[in-house]
C-alpha atoms as a PDB file:
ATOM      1  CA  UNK A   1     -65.576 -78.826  30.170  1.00  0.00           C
ATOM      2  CA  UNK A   2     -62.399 -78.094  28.453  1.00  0.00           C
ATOM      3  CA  UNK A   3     -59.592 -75.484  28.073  1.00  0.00           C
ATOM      4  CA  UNK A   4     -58.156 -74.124  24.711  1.00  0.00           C
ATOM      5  CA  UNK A   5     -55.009 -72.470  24.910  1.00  0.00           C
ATOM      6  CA  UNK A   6     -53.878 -69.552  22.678  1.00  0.00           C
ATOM      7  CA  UNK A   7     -49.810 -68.437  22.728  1.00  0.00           C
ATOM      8  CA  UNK A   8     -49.378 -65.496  20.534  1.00  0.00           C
ATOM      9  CA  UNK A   9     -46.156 -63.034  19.628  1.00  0.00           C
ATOM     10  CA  UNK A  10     -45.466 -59.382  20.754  1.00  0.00           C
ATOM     11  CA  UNK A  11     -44.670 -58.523  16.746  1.00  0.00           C
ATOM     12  CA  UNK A  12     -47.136 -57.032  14.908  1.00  0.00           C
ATOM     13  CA  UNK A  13     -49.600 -56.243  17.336  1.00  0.00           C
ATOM     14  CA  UNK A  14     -52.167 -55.128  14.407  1.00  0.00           C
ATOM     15  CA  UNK A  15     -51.999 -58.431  12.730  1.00  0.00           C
ATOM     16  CA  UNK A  16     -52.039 -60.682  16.380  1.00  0.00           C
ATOM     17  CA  UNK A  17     -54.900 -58.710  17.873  1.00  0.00           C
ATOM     18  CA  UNK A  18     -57.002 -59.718  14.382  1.00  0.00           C
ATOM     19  CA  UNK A  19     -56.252 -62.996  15.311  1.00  0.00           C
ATOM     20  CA  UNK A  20     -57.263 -62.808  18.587  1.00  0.00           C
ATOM     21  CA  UNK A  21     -60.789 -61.193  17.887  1.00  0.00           C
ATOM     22  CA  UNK A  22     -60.889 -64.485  14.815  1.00  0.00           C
ATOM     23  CA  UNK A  23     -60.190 -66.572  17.590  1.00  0.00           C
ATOM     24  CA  UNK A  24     -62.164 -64.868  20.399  1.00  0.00           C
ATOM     25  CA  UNK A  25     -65.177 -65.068  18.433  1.00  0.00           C
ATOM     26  CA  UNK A  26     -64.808 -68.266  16.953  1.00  0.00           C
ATOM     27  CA  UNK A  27     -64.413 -69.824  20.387  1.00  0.00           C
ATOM     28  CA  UNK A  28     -66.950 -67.444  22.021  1.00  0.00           C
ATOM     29  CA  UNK A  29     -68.854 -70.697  23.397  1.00  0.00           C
ATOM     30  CA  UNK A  30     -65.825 -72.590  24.209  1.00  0.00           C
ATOM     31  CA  UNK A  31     -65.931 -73.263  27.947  1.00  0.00           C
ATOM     32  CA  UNK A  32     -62.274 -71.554  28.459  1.00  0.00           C
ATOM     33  CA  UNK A  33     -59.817 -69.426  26.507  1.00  0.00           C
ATOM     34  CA  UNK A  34     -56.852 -68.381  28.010  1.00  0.00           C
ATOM     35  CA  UNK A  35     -54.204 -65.981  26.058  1.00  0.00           C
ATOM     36  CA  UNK A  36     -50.566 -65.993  27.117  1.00  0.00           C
ATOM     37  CA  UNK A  37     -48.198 -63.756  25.043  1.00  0.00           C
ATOM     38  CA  UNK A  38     -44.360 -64.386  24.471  1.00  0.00           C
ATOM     39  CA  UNK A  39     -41.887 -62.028  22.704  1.00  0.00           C
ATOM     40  CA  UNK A  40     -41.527 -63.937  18.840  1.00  0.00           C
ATOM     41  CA  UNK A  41     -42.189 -67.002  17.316  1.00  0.00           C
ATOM     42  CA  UNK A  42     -39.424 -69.431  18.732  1.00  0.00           C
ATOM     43  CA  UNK A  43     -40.852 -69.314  22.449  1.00  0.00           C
ATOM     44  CA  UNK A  44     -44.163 -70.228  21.260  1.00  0.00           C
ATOM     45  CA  UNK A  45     -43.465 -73.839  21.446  1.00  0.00           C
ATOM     46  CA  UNK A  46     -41.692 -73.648  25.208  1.00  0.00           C
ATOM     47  CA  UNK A  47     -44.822 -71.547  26.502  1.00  0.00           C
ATOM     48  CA  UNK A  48     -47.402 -73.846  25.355  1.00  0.00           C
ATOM     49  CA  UNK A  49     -45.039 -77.089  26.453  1.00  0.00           C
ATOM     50  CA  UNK A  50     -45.512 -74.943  30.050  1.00  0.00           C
ATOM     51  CA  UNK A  51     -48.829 -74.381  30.001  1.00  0.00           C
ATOM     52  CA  UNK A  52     -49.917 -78.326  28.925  1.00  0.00           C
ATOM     53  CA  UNK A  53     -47.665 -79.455  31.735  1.00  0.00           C
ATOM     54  CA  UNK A  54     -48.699 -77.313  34.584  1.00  0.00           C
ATOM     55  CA  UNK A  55     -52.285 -78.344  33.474  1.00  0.00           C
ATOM     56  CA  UNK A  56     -51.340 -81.947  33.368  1.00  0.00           C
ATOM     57  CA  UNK A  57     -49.954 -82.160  36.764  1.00  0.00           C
ATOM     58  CA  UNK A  58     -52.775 -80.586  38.427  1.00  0.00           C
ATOM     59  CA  UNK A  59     -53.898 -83.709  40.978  1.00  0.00           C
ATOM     60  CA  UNK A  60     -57.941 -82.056  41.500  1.00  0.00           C
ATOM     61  CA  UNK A  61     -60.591 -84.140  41.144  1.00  0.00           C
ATOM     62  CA  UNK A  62     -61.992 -81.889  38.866  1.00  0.00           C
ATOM     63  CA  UNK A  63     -60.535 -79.643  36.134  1.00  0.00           C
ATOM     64  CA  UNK A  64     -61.000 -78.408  33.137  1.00  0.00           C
ATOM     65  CA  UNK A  65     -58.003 -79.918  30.728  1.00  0.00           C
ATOM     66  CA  UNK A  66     -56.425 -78.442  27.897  1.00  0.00           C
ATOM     67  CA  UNK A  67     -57.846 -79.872  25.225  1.00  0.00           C
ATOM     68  CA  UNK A  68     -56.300 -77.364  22.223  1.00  0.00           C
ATOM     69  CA  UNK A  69     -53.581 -74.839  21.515  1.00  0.00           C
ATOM     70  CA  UNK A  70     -53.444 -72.519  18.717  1.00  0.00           C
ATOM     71  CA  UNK A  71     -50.017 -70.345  18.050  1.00  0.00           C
ATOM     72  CA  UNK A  72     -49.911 -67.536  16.279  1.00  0.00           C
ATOM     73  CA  UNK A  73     -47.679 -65.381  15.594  1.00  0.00           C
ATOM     74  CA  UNK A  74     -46.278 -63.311  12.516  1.00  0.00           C
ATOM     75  CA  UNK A  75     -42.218 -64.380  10.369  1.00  0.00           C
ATOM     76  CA  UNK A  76     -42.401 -61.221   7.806  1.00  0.00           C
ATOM     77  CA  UNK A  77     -38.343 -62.310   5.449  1.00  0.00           C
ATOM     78  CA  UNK A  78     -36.002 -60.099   6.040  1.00  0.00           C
ATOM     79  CA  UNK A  79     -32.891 -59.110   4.402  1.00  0.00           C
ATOM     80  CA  UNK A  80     -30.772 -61.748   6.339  1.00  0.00           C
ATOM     81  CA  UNK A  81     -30.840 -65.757   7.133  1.00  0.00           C
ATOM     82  CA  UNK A  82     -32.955 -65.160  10.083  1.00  0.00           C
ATOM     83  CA  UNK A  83     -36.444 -65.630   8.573  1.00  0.00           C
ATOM     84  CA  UNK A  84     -35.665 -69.350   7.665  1.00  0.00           C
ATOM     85  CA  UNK A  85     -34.193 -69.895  11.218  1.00  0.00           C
ATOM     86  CA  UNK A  86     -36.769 -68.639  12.617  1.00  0.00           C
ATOM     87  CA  UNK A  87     -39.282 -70.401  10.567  1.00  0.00           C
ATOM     88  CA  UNK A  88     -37.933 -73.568  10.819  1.00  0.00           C
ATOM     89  CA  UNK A  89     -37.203 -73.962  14.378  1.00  0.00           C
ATOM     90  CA  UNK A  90     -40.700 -72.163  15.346  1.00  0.00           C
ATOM     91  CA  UNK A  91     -42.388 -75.498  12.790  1.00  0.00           C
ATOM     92  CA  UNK A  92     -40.247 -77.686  14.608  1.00  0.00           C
ATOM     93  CA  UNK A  93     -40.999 -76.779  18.068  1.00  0.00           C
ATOM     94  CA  UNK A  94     -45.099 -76.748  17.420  1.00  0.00           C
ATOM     95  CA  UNK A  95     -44.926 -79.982  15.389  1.00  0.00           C
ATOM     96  CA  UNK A  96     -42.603 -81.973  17.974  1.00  0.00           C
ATOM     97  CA  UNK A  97     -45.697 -80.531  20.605  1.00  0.00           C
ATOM     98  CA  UNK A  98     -48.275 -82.435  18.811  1.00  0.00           C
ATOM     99  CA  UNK A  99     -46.135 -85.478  18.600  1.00  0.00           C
ATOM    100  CA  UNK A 100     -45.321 -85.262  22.251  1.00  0.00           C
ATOM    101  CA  UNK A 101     -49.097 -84.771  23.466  1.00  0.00           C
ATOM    102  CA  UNK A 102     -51.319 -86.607  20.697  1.00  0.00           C
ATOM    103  CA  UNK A 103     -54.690 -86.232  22.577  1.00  0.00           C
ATOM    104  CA  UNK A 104     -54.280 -82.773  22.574  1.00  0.00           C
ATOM    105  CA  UNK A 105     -55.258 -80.889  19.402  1.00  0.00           C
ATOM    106  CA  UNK A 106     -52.409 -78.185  18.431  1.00  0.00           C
ATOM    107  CA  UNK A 107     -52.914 -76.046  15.567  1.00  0.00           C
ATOM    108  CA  UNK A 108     -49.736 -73.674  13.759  1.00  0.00           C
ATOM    109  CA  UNK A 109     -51.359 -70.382  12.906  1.00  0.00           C
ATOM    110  CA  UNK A 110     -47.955 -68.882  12.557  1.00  0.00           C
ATOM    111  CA  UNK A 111     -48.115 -66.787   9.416  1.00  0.00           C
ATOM    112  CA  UNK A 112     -44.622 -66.899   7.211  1.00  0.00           C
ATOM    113  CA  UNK A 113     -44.707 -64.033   4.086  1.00  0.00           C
ATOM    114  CA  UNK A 114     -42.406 -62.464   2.012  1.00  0.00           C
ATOM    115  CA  UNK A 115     -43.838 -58.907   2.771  1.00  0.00           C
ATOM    116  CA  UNK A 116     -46.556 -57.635   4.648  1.00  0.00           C
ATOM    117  CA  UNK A 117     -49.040 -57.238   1.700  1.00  0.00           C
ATOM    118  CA  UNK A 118     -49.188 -60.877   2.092  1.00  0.00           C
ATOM    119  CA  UNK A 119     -49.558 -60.768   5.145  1.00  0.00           C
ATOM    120  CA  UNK A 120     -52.470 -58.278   4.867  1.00  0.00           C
ATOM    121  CA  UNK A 121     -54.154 -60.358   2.479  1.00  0.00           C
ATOM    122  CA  UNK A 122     -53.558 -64.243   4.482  1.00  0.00           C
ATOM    123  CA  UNK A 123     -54.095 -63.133   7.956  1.00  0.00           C
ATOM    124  CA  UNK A 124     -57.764 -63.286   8.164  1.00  0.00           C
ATOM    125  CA  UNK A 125     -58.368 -66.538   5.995  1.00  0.00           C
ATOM    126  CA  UNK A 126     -55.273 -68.382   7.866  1.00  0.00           C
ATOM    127  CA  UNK A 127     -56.336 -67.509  11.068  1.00  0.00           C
ATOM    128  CA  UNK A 128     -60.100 -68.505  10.401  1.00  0.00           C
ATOM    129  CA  UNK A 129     -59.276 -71.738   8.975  1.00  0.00           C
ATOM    130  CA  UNK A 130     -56.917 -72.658  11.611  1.00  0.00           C
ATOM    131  CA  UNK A 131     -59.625 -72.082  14.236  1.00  0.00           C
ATOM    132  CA  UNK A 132     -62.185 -73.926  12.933  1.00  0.00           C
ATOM    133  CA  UNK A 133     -59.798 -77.015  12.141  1.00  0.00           C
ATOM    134  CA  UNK A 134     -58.684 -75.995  15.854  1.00  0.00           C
ATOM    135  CA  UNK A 135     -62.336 -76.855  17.160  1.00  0.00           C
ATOM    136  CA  UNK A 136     -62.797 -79.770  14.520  1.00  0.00           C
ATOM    137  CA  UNK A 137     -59.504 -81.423  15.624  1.00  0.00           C
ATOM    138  CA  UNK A 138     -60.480 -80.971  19.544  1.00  0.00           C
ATOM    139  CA  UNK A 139     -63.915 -82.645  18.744  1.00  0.00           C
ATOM    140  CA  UNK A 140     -62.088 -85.507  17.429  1.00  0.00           C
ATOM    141  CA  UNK A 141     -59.485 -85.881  19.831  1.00  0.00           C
ATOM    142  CA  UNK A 142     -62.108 -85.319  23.083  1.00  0.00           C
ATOM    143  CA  UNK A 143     -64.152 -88.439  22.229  1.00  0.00           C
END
C-alpha cells in the first residue's frame, strides 16, 4: 500500500476545493490521501519536505510510504513584483523536492494566471492532468 500526499493553499478556497474534489475522485481507490493546508504558495515546498521526512523516518516494520505529492495552489499577477517572486521561488522549492527525493513522484499543480478568467477556464483541465500524470508517475516510480 502506498500514501499520496496533497499540500494545498488557503487562497482561493473556490478554486482549491475544485481541486480537491479532481483529486479526491481521481484518487478515490488510492490506498491513502492525506490533505495538509498551508497559508500560500511558498510553504508548499517546506510542508511537503515535512511530511516526506516524518514518513521516511518512521522505523515500523510496516507502513504505508509516500509514494506521491501533488501541490496546488493558486499565483493570480498582481499590480506589483510579487507574482514573479512568488512564482519563482514556489517552482523552485517543488522542483528542488523532486530532485531531492527521486523515487517519489511530485507533481506542481500550482496554477500561475494573469487574471482569474484564466484561472476559471485552466483550473479544471490543469488539475485533471496533473493527477493523472500524478498516478502515472507513481506507477512508474513504485516498480
Amino acid at each position: 500500500m502506498s500514501k499520496i500526499v496533497v499540500v494545498h493553499t488557503s487562497w482561493y478556497e473556490e478554486y482549491i476545493n475544485d481541486m480537491k474534489e479532481i483529486i479526491s475522485e481521481q484518487l478515490s481507490e488510492w490506498p491513502e490521501v492525506n490533505f495538509y493546508e498551508v497559508p500560500g504558495s511558498l510553504e508548499l515546498a517546506a510542508m511537503g519536505k515535512m511530511v516526506i521526512d516524518a514518513d521516511q523516518a518512521r522505523v515500523e516494520p510496516v507502513f504505508d510510504p509516500v509514494v506521491g505529492a501533488i501541490f496546488c495552489g493558486v499565483v493570480v499577477r498582481g499590480e506589483t513584483t510579487h507574482y514573479e517572486l512568488v512564482t519563482t521561488e514556489t517552482f523552485r522549492e517543488i522542483g528542488n523536492l523532486a530532485l531531492d527525493y527521486p523515487s517519489i513522484a511530485i507533481i506542481n499543480n500550482v496554477i500561475c494566471v494573469e487574471n482569474e478568467e484564466q484561472l476559471k477556464i485552466r483550473n479544471k483541465k490543469n488539475t485533471l492532468n496533473n493527477v493523472k500524470a500524478l498516478k502515472n508517475l507513481a506507477y512508474l516510480k513504485s516498480k
